[in-house]
PDB file of N, CA and C in Angstrom:
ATOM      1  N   UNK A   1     -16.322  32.893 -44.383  1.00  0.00           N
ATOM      2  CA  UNK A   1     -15.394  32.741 -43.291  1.00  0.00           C
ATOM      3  C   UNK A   1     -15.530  33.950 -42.367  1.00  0.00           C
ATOM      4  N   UNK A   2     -15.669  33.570 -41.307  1.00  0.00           N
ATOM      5  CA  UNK A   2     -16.546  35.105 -40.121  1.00  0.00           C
ATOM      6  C   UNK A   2     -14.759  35.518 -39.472  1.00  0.00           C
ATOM      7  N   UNK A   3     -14.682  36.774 -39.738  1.00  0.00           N
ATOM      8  CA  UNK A   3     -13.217  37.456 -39.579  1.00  0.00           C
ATOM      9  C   UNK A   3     -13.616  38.808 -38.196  1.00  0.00           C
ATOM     10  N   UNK A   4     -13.098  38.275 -37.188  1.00  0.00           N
ATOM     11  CA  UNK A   4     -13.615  38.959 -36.170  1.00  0.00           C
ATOM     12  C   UNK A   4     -12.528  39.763 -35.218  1.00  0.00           C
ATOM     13  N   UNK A   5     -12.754  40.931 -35.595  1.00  0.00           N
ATOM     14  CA  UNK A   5     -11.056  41.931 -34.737  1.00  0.00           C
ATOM     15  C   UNK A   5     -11.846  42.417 -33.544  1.00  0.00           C
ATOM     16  N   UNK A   6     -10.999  42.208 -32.713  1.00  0.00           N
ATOM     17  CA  UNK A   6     -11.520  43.043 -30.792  1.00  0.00           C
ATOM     18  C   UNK A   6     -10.396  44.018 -30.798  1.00  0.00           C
ATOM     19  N   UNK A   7     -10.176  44.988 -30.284  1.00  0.00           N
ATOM     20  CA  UNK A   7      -9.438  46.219 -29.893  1.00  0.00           C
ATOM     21  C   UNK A   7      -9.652  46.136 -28.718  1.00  0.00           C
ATOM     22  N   UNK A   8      -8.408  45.906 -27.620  1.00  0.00           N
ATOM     23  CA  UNK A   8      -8.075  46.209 -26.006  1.00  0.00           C
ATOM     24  C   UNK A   8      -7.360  46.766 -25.786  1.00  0.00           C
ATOM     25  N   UNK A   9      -7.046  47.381 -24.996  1.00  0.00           N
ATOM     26  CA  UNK A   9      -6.074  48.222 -24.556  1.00  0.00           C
ATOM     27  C   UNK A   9      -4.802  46.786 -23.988  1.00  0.00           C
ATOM     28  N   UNK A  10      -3.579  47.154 -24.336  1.00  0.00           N
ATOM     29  CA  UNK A  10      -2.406  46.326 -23.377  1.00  0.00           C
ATOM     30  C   UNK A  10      -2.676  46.126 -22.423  1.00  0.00           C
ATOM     31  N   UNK A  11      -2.119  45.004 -21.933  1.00  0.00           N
ATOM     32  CA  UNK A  11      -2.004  44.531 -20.103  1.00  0.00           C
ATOM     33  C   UNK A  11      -2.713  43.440 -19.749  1.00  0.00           C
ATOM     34  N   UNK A  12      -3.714  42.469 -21.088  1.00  0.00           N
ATOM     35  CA  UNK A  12      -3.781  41.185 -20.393  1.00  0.00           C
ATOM     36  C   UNK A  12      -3.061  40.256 -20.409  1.00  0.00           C
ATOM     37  N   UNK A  13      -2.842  39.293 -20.133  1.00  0.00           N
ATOM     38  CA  UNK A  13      -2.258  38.297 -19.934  1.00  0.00           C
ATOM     39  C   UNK A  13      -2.427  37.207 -21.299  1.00  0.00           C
ATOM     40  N   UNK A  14      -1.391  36.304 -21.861  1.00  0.00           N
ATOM     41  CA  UNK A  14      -1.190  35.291 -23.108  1.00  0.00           C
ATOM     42  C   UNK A  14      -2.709  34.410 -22.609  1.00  0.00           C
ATOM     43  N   UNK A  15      -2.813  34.051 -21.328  1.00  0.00           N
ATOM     44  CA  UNK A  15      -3.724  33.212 -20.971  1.00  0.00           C
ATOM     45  C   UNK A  15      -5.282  33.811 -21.385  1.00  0.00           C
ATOM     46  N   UNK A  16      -5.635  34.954 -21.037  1.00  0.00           N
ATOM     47  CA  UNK A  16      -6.423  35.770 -21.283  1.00  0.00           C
ATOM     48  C   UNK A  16      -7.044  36.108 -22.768  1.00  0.00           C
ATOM     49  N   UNK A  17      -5.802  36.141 -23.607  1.00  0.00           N
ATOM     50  CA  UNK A  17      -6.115  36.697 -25.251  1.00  0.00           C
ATOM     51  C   UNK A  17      -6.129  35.217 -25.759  1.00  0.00           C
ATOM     52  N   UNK A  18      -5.742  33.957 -25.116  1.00  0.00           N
ATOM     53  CA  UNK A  18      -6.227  32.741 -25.104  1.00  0.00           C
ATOM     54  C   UNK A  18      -7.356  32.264 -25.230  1.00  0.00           C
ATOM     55  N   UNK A  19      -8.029  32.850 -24.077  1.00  0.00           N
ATOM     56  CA  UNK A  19      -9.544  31.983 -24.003  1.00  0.00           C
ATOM     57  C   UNK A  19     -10.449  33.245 -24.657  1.00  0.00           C
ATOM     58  N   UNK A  20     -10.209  34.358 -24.424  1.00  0.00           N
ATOM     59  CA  UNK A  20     -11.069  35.386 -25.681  1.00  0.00           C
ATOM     60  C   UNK A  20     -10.774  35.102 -26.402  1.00  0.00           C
ATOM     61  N   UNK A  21     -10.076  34.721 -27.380  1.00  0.00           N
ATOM     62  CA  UNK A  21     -10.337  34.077 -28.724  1.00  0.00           C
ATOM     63  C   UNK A  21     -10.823  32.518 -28.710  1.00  0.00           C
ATOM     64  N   UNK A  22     -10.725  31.502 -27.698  1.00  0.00           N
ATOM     65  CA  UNK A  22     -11.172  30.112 -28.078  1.00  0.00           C
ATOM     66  C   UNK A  22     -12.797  31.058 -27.733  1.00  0.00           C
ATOM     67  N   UNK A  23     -13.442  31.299 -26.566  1.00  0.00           N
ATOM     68  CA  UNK A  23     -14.635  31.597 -26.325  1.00  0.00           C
ATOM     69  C   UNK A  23     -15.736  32.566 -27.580  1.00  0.00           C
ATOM     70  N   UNK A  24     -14.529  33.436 -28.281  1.00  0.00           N
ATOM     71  CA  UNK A  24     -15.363  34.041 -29.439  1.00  0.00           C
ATOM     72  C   UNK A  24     -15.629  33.056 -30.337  1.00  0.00           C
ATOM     73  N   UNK A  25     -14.376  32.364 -30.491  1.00  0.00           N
ATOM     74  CA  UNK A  25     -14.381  31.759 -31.743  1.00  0.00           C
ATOM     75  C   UNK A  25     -15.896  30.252 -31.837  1.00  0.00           C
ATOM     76  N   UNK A  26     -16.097  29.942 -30.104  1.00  0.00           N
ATOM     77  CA  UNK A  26     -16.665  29.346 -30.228  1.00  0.00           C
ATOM     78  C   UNK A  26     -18.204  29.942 -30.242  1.00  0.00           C
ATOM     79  N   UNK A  27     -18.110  31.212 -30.284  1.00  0.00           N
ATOM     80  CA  UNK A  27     -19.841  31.882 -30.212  1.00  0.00           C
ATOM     81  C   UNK A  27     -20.318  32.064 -31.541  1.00  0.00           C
ATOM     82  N   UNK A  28     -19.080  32.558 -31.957  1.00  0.00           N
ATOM     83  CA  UNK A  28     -19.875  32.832 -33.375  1.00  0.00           C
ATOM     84  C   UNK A  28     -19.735  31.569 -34.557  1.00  0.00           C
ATOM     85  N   UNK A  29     -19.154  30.915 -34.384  1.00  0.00           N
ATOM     86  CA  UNK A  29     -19.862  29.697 -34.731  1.00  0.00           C
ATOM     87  C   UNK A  29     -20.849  28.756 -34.542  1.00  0.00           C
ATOM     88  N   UNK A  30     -21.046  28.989 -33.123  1.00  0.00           N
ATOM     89  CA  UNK A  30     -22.471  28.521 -32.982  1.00  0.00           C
ATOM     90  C   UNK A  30     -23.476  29.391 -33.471  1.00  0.00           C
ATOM     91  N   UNK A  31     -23.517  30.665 -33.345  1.00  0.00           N
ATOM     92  CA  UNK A  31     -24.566  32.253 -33.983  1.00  0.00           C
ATOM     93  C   UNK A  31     -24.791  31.996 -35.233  1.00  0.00           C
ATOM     94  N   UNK A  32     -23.213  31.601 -35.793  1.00  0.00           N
ATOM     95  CA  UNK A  32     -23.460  31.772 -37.521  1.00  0.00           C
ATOM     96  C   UNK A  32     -23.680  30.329 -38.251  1.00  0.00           C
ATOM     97  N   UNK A  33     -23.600  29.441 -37.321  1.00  0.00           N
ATOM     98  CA  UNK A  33     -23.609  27.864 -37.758  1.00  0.00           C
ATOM     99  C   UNK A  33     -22.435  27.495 -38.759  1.00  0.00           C
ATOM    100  N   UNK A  34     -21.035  27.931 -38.437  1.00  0.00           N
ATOM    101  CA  UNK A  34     -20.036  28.469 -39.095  1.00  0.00           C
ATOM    102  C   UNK A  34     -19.181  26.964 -38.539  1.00  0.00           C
ATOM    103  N   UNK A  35     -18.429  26.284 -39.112  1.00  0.00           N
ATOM    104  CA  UNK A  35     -17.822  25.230 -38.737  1.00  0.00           C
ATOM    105  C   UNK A  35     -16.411  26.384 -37.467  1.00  0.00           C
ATOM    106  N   UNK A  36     -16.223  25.953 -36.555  1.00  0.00           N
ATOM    107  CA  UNK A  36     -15.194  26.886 -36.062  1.00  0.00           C
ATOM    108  C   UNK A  36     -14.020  27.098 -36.756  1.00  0.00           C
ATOM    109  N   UNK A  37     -13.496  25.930 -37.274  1.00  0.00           N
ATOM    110  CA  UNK A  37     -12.111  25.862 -37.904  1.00  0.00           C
ATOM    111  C   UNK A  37     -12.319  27.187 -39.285  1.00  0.00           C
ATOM    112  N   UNK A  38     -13.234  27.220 -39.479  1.00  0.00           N
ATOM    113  CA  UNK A  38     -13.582  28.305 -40.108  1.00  0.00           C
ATOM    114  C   UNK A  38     -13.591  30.078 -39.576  1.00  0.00           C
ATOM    115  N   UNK A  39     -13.669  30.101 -38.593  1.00  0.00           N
ATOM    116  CA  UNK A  39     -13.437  31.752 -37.708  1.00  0.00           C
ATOM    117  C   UNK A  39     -12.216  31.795 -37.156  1.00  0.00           C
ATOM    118  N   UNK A  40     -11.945  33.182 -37.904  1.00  0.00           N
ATOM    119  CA  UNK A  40     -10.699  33.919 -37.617  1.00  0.00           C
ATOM    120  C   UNK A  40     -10.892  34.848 -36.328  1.00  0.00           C
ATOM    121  N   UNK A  41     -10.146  35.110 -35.769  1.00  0.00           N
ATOM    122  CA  UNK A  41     -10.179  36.332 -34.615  1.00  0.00           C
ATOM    123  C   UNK A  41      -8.823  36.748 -34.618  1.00  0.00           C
ATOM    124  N   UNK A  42      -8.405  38.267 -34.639  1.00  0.00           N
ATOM    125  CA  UNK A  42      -7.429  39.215 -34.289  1.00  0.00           C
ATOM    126  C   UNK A  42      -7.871  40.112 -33.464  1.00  0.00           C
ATOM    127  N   UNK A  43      -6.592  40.531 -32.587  1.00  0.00           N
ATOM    128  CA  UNK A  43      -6.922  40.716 -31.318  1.00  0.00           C
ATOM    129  C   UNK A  43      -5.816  42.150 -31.542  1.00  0.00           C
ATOM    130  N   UNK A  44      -6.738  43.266 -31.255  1.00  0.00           N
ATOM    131  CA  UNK A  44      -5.439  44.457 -31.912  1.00  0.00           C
ATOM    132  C   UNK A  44      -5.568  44.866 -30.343  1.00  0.00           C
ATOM    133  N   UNK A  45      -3.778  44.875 -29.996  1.00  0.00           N
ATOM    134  CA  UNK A  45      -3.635  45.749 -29.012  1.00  0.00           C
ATOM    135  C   UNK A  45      -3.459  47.283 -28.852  1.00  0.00           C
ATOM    136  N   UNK A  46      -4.047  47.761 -28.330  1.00  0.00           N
ATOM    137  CA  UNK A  46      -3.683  49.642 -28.342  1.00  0.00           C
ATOM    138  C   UNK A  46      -3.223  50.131 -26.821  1.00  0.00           C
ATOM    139  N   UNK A  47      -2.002  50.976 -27.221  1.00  0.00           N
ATOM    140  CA  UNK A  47      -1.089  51.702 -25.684  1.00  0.00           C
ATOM    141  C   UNK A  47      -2.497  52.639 -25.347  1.00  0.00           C
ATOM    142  N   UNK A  48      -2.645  52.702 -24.055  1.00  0.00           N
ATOM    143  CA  UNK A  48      -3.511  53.647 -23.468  1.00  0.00           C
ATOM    144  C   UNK A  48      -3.372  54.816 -23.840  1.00  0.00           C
ATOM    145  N   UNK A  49      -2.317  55.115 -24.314  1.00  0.00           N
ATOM    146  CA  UNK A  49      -2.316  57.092 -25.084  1.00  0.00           C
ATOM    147  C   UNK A  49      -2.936  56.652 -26.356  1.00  0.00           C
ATOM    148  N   UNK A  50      -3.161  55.692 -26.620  1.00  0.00           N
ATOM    149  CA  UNK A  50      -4.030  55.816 -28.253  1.00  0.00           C
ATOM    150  C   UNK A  50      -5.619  55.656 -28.321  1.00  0.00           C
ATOM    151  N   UNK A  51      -5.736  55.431 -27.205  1.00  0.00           N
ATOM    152  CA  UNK A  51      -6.927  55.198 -26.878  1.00  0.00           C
ATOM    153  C   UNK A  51      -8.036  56.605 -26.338  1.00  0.00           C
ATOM    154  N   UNK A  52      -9.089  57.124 -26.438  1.00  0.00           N
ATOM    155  CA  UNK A  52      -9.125  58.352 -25.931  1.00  0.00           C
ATOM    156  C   UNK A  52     -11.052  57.885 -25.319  1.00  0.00           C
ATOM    157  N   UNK A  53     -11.136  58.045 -24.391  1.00  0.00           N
ATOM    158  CA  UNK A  53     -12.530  58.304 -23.950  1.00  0.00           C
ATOM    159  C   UNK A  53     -13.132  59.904 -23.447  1.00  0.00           C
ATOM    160  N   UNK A  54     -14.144  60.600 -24.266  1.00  0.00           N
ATOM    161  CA  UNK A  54     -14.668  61.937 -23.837  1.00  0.00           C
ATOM    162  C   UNK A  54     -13.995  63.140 -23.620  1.00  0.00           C
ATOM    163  N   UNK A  55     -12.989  62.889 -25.179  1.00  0.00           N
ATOM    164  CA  UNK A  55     -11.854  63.885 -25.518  1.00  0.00           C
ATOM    165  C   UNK A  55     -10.301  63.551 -24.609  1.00  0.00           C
ATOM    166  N   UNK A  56      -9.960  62.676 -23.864  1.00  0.00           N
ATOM    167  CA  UNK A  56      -9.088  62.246 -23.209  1.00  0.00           C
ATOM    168  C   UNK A  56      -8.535  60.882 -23.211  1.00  0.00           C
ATOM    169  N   UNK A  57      -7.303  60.636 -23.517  1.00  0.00           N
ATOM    170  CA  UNK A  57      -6.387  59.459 -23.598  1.00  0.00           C
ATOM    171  C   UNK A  57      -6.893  58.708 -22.203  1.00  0.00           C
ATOM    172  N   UNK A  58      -7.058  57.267 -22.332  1.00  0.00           N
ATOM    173  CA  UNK A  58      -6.998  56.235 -21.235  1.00  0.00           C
ATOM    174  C   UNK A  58      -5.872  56.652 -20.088  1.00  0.00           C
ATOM    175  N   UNK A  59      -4.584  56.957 -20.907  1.00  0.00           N
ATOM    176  CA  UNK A  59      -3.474  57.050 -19.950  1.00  0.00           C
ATOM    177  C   UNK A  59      -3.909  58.442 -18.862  1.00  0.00           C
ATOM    178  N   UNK A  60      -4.258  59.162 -19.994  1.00  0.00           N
ATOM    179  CA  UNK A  60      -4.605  60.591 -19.103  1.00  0.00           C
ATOM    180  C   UNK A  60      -5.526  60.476 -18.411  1.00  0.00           C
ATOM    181  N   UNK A  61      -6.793  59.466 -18.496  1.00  0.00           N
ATOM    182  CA  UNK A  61      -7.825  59.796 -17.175  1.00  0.00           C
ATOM    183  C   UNK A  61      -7.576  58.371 -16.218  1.00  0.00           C
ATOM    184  N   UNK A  62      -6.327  57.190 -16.279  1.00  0.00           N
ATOM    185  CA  UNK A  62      -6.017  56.509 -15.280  1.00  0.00           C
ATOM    186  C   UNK A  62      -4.751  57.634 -14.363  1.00  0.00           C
ATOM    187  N   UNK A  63      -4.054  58.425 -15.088  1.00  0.00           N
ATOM    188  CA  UNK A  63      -3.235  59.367 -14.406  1.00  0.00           C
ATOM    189  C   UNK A  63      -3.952  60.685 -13.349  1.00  0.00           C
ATOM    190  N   UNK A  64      -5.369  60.750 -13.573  1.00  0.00           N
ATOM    191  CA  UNK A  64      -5.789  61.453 -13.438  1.00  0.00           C
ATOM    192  C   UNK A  64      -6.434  60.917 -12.327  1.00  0.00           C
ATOM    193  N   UNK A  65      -7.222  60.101 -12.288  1.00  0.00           N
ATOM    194  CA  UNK A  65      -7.567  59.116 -10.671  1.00  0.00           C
ATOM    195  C   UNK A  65      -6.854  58.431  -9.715  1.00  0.00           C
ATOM    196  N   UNK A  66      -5.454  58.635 -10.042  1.00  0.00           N
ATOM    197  CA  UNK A  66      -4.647  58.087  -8.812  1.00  0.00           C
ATOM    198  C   UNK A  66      -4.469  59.307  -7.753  1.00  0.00           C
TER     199      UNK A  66
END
């Protein structure tokens, strides 16, 4: 059973974490020849302060370009 977690940062939309999961769910079942009803997907959200790119929080380098 193919168990597949994405990590995004907050702020898309129900519609959005919608079709990223029908669209994964339908790739890697075709990749793995995996019946779909068979693939799981969780979708972990993370606040932009938990997030850090090149020693710096998301929040801190979108605060930082405005």
């Amino acid at each position: 059973m193919p168990f597949i977690q994405i990590n995004i940062l907050k702020g898309r939309s129900p519609e959005k974490k919608e079709k990223l999961i029908h669209d994964v769910s339908d790739l890697v079942s075709n990749v793995l020849e995996a019946p779909v009803e068979n693939v799981r997907v969780m979708i972990n959200e993370l606040e932009p302060e938990h997030w850090g790119i090149a020693g710096q929080s998301v929040k801190k380098r979108k605060e930082g370009s405005e």
